[in-house]
C-alpha atoms as a PDB file:
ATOM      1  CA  UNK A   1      -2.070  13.480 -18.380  1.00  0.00           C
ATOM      2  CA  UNK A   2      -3.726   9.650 -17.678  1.00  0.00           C
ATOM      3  CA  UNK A   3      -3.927   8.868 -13.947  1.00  0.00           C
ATOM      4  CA  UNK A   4      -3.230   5.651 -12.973  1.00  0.00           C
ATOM      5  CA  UNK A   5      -6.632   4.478 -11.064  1.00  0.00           C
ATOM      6  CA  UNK A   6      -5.016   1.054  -9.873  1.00  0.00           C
ATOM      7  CA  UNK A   7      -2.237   2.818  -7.254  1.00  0.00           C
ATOM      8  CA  UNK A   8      -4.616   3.207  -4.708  1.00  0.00           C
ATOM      9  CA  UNK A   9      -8.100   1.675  -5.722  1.00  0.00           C
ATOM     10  CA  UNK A  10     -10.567   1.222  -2.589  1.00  0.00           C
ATOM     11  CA  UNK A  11     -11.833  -1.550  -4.701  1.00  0.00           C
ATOM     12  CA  UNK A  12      -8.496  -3.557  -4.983  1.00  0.00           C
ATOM     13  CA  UNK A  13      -7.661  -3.066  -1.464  1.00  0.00           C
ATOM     14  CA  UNK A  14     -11.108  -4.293  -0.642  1.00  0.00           C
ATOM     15  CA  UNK A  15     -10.900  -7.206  -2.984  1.00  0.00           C
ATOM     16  CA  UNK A  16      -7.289  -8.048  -0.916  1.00  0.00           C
ATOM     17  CA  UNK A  17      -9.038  -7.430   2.320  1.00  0.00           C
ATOM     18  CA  UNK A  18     -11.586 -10.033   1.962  1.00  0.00           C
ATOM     19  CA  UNK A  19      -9.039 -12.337   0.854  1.00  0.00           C
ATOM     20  CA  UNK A  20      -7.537 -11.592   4.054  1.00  0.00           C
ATOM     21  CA  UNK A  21     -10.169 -12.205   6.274  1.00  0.00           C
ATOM     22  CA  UNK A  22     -11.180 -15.053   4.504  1.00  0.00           C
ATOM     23  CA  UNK A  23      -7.391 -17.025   4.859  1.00  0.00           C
ATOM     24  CA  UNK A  24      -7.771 -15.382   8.910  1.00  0.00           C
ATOM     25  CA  UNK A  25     -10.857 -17.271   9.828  1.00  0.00           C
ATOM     26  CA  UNK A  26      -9.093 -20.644   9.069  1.00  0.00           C
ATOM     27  CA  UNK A  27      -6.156 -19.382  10.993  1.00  0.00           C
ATOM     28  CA  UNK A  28      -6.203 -20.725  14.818  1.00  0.00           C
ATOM     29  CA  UNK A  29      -5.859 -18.246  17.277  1.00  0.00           C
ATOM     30  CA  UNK A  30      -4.265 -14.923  17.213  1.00  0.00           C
ATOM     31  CA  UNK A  31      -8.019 -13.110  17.350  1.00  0.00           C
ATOM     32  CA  UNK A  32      -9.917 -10.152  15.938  1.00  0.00           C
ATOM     33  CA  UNK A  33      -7.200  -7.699  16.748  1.00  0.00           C
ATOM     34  CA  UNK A  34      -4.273 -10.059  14.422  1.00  0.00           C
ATOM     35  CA  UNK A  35      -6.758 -10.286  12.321  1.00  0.00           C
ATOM     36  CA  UNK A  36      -6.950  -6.568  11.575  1.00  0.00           C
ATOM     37  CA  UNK A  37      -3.638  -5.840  12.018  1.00  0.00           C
ATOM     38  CA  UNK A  38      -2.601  -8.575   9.285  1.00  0.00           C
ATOM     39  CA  UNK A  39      -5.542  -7.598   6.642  1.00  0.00           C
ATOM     40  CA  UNK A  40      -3.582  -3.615   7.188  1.00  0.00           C
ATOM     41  CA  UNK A  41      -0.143  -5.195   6.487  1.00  0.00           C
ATOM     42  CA  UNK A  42      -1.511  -6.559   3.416  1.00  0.00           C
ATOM     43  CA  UNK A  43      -3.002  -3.660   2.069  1.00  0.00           C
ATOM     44  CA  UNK A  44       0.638  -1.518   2.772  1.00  0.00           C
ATOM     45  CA  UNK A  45       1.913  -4.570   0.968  1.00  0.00           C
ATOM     46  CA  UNK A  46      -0.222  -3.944  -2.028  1.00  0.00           C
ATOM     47  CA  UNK A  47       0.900  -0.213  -2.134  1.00  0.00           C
ATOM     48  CA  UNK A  48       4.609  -0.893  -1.217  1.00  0.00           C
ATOM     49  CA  UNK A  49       4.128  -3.111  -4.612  1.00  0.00           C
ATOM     50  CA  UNK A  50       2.945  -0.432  -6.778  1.00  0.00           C
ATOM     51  CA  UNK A  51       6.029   1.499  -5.721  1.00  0.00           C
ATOM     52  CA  UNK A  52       8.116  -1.026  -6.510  1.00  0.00           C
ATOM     53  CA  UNK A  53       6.445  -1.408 -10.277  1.00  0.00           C
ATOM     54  CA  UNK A  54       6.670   2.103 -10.607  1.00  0.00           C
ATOM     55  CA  UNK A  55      10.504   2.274  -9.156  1.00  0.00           C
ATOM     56  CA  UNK A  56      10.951  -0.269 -12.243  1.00  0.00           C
ATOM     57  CA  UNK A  57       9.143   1.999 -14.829  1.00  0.00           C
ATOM     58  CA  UNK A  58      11.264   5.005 -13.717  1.00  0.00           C
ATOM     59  CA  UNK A  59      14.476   3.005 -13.357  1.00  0.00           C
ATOM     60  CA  UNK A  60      13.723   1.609 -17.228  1.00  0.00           C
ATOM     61  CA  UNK A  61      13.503   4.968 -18.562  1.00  0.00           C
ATOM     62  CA  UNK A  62      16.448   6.261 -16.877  1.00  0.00           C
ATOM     63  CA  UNK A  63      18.170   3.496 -18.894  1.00  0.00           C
ATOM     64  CA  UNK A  64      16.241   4.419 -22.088  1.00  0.00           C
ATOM     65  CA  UNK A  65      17.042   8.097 -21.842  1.00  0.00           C
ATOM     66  CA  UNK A  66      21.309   7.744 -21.511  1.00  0.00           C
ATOM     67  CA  UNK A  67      20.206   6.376 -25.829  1.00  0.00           C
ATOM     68  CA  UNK A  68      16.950   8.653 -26.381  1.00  0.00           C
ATOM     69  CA  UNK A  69      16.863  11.686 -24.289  1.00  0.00           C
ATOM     70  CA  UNK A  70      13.205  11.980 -25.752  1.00  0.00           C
ATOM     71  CA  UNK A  71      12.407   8.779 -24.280  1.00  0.00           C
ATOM     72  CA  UNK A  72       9.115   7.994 -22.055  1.00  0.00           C
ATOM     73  CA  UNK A  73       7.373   5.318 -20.719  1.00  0.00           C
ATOM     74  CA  UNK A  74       5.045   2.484 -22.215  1.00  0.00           C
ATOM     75  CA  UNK A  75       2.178   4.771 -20.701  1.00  0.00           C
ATOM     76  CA  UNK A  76       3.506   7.951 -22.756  1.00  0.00           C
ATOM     77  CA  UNK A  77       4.318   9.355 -19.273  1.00  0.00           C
ATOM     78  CA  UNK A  78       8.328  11.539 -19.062  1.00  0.00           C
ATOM     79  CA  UNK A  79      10.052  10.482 -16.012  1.00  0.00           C
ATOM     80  CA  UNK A  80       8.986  13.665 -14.077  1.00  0.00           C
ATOM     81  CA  UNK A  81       5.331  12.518 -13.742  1.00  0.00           C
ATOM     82  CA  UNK A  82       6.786   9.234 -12.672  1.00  0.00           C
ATOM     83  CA  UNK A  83       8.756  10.879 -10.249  1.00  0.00           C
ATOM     84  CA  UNK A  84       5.245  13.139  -8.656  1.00  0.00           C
ATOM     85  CA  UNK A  85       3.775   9.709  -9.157  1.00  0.00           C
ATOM     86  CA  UNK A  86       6.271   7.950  -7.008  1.00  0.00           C
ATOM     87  CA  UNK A  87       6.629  10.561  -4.046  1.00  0.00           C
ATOM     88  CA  UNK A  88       2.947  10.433  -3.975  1.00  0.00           C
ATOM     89  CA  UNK A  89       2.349   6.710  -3.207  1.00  0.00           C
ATOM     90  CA  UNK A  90       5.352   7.221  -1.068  1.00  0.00           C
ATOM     91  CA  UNK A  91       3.126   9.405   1.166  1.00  0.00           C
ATOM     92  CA  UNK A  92       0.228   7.393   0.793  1.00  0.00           C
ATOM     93  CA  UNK A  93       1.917   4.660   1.841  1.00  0.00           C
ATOM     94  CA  UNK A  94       3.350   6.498   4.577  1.00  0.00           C
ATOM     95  CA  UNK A  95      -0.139   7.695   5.910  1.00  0.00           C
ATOM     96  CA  UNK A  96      -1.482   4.897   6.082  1.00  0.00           C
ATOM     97  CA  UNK A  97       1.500   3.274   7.547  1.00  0.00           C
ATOM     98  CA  UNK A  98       0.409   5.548  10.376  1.00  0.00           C
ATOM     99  CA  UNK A  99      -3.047   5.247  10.566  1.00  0.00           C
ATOM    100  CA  UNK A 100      -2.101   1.177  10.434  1.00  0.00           C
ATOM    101  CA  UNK A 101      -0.377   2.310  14.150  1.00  0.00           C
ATOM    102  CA  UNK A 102      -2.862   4.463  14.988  1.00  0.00           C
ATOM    103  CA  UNK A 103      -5.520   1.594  14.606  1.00  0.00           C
ATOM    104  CA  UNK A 104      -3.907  -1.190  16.142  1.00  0.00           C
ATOM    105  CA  UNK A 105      -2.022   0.720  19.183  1.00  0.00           C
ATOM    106  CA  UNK A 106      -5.936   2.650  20.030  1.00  0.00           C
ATOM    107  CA  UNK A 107      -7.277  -1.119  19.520  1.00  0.00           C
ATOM    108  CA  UNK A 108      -4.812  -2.823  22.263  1.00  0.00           C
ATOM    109  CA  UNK A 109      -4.970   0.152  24.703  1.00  0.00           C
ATOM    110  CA  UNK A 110      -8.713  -0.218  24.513  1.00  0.00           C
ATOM    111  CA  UNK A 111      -8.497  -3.902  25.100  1.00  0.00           C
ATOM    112  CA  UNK A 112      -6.389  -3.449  27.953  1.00  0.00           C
ATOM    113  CA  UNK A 113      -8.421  -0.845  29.545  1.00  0.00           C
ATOM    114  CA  UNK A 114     -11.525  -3.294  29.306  1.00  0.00           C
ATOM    115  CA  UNK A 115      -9.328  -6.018  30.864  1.00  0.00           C
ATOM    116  CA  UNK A 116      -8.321  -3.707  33.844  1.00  0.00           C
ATOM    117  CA  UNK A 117     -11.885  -2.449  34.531  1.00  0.00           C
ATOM    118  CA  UNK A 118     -13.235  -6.374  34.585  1.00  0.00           C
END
């Protein structure tokens, strides 16, 4: 069984990260907290594309299999693995959909706190 190392690499989501923050810091306005809240989005963009891809890869098979029931993917992978493979970025996705919230809601509560104390 391969594993596909580019569904959730720390290094790609880095790499779109600093892209991120580098297209930000022309932006006018919006501050730090836009800032991190839009570098997030496009990291759950980056996943929500790899389920997409892999949607695709499944959906291709499906088609492949009504002529070959043998059939698998270019990878060598039967469409059961690309099933657990699916679900599982689903629930990546999913967590960090959450912990995308989690950041941004603790961030604004915090800012408002600071404002109120001031």
């Amino acid at each position: 069984m391969s594993v596909d190392m580019n569904t959730f690499s720390y290094v790609n989501n880095s790499e779109i990260d600093r892209a991120a923050e580098a297209n930000l810091s022309r932006a006018k306005g919006g501050g730090w907290m836009l800032a991190i809240a839009l570098a997030l989005g496009k990291i759950a963009d980056s996943m929500g594309e790899n389920m997409l891809d892999l949607a695709k890869q499944i959906d291709t098979l499906q088609r492949a299999q009504v002529d070959n029931p043998k059939a698998t993917a270019a990878d060598g992978s039967g469409l059961s693995e690309l099933n657990a493979r699916l679900t599982t970025l689903g629930q990546q996705l999913g967590q960090m959909l959450q912990a995308m919230s989690t950041i941004v809601k603790t961030l604004g509560e915090g800012n408002k706190d600071l404002a109120r104390k001031q």
